[in-house]
Structure formats: C-alpha cells, structure tokens
Protein backbone atom coordinates (compact mmCIF):
# COMPACT_ATOMS: atom_id res chain seq x y z
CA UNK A 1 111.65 147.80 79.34
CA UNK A 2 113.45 150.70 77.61
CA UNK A 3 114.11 148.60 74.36
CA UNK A 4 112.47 150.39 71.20
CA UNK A 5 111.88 147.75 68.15
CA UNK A 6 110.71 148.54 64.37
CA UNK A 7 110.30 146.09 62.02
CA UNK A 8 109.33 147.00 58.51
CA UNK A 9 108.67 144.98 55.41
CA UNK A 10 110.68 146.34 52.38
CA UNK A 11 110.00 146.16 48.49
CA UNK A 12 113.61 145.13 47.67
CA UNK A 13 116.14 142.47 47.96
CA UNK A 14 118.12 142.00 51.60
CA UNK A 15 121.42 142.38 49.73
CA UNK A 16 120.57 145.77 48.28
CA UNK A 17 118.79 146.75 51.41
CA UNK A 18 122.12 145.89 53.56
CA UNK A 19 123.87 148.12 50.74
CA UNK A 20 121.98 151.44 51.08
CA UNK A 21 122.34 150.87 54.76
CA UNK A 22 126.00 150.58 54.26
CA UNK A 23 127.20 152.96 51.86
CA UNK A 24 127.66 156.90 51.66
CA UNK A 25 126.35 157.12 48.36
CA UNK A 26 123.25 156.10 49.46
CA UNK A 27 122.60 156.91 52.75
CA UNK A 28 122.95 160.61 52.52
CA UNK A 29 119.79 159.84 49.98
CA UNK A 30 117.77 159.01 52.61
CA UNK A 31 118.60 158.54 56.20
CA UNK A 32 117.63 160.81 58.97
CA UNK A 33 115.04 163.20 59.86
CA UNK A 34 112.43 164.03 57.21
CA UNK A 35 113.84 167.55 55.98
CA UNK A 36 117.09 167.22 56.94
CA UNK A 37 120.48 167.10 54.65
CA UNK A 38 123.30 164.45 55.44
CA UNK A 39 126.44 164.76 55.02
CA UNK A 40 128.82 161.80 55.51
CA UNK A 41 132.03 162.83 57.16
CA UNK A 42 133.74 159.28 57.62
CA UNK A 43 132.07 155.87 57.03
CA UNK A 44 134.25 152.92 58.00
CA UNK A 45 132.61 149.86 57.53
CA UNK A 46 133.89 146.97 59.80
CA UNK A 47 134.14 146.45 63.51
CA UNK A 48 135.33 149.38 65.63
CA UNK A 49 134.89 151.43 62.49
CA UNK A 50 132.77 154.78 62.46
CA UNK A 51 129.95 156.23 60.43
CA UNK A 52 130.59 159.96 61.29
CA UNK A 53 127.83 162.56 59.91
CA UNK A 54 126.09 165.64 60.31
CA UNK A 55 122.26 166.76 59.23
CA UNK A 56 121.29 170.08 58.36
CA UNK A 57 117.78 171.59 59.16
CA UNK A 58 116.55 173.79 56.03
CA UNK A 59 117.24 176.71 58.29
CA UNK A 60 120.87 175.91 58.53
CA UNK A 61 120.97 173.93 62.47
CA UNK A 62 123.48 171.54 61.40
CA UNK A 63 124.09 168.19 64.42
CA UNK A 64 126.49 165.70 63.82
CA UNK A 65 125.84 161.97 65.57
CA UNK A 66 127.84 158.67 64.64
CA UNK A 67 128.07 155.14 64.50
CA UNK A 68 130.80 152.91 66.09
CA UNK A 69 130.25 149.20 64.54
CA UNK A 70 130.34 146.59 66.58
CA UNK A 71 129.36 143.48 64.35
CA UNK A 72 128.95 143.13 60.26
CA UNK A 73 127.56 140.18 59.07
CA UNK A 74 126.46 141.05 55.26
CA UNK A 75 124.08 140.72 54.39
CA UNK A 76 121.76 139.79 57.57
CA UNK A 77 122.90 141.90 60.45
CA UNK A 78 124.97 145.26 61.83
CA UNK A 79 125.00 146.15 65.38
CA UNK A 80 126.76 149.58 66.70
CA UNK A 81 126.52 151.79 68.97
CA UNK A 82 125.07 155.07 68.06
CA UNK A 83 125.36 159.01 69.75
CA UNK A 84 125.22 162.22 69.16
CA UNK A 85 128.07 163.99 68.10
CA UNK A 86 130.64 167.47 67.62
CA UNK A 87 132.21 167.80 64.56
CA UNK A 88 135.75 166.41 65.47
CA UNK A 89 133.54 162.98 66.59
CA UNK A 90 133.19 162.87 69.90
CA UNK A 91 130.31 161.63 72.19
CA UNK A 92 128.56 164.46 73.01
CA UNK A 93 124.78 164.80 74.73
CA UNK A 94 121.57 164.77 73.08
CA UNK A 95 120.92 168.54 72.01
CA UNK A 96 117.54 168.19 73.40
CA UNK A 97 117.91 166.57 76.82
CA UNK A 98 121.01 166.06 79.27
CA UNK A 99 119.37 162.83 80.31
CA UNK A 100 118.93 161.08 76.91
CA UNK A 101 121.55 158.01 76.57
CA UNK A 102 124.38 159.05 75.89
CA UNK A 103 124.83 155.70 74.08
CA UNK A 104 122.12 153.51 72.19
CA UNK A 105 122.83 149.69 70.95
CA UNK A 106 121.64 149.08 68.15
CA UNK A 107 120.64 145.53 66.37
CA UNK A 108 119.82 145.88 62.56
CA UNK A 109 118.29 142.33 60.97
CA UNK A 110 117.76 141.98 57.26
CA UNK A 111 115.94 138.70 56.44
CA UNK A 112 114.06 137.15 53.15
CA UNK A 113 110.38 137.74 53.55
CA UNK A 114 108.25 136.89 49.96
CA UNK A 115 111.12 138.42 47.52
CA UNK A 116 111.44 141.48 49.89
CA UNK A 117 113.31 142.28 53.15
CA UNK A 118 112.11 142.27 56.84
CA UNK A 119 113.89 144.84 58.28
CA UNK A 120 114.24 144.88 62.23
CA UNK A 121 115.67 147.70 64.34
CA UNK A 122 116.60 146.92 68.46
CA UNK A 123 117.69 149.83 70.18
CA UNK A 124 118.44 149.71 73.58
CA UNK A 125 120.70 152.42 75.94
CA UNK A 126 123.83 151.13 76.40
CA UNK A 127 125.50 151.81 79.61
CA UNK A 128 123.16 153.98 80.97
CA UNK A 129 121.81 155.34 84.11
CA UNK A 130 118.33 154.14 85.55
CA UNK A 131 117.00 157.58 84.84
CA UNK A 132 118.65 157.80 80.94
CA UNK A 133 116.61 154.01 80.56
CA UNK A 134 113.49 155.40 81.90
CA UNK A 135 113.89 158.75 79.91
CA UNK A 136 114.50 156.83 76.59
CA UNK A 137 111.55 154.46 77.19
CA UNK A 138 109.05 157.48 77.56
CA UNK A 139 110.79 158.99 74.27
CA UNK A 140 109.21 155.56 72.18
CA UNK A 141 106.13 157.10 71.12
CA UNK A 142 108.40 160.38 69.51
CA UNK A 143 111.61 158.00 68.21
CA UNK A 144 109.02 155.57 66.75
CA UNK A 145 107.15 158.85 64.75
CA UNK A 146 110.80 159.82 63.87
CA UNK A 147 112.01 156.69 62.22
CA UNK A 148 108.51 155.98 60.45
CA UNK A 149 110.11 159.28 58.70
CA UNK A 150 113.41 158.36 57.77
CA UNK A 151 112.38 154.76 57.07
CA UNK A 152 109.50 156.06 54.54
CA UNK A 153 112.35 157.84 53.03
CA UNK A 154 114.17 154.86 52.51
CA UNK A 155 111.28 152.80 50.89
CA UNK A 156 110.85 155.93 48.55
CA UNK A 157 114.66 156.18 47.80
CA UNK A 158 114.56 152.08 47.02
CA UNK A 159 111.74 152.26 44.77
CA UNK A 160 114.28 154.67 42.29
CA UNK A 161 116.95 151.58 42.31
C-alpha cells in the first residue's frame, strides 16, 4: 500500500492547532523542511482554493509546491491535494525524481486527546501511475524522517503561543 500516515500528539488546543495549519502568519513559522525559509505566495482557504509557496535552502535553492483544498471542516479536518510547483503555480515534477506523484491526497485530522490535539496526516498519490505508487511507497522511510522535521518545528513554534 503506498499510503504514508503520521499521527502525532500535540501540546495545544485542536482549534489553535487547525489555525497555524491554516494561516500565513503562522505557517511560514514553521512548516517545511528543517532549514528552509517559506514564503507564502497565495493562501486561499476554502474548497478549490490554493496555498501557493516557495522554500528557500540557506544557500539560496528556492522550490515552490502548493496546495489545492478540497474539504475544510474547522476545526477537525482539511484534505487537498498537494505538488510541487513553478512560480506562476503550476503542477510541475518533483525536482528530485520524474517518477514521484505528481499529485499526493492528503487527509489532515485534528481531534481532542487529554487537553491536546491528535494530529493525523494520510497521504496517498492521487491519480498516479503503478510505478509513481510504488516509487512513493519506497520514499516512506525518507518522507516520514522529513515530516518528523517540519512537525518538530511545529511543536516548537506552538510552545511560543
């Protein structure tokens, strides 16, 4: 199965946990690669609206990826579909492999859990070929090393709320 899931427990209240997922104010405090400098180019949030952005390595590699939403329900639940990106937002390839997905679904759920938030990530490739699912599925071990980053630098960003 090529479906990657993360589920973390987070130190903070679902409703302000949905917000710094939802906002530009916040997420360029915080989401993507460990060293890496977002910039939010276009956040739209509601169905068939986009999250357009780019992150910059310290050495000046700058990629752009985006969100399309497909579903908001705040404060428990976004799904979009995620890709790379160029600048003017279109779907581009993965810089790093022409058989990556092109496209990745994505299920966020934010549930009560103790006072904190339970915070689940299902990604799947959306519309992909046999070879892009089995690609992705061998890329788990890497994307789940990846997002322990960016999702430690959201629990270190919450704790200054």
């Amino acid at each position: 199965m090529s479906e990657l899931e993360i589920t973390r427990i987070l130190n903070a209240p679902r409703e302000l946990v949905f917000k710094v997922w939802t906002e530009s104010a916040h997420l360029q405090n915080w989401w993507g690669p460990t060293g890496m400098k977002l910039e939010v180019a276009q956040l739209e949030l509601r169905p068939e609206g986009i999250f357009h952005y780019s992150m910059e390595t310290p050495d000046g590699n700058k990629m752009w990826g985006k969100f399309v939403y497909q579903e908001i329900t705040a404060p428990e639940r976004i799904v979009y579909i995620n890709s790379f990106a160029d600048e003017a937002g279109n779907t581009v390839r993965a810089p790093f492999s022409p058989i990556f997905p092109l496209e990745v679904m994505n299920i966020m759920t934010f549930e009560e859990h103790e006072g904190n938030t339970k915070f689940t990530l299902r990604s799947t490739p959306h519309n992909a070929t046999e070879e892009e699912q089995q690609f992705y599925a061998a890329m788990h071990a890497n994307m789940q090393q990846g997002f322990a980053g960016t999702f430690g630098q959201l629990e270190a960003y919450l704790e200054t709320l």
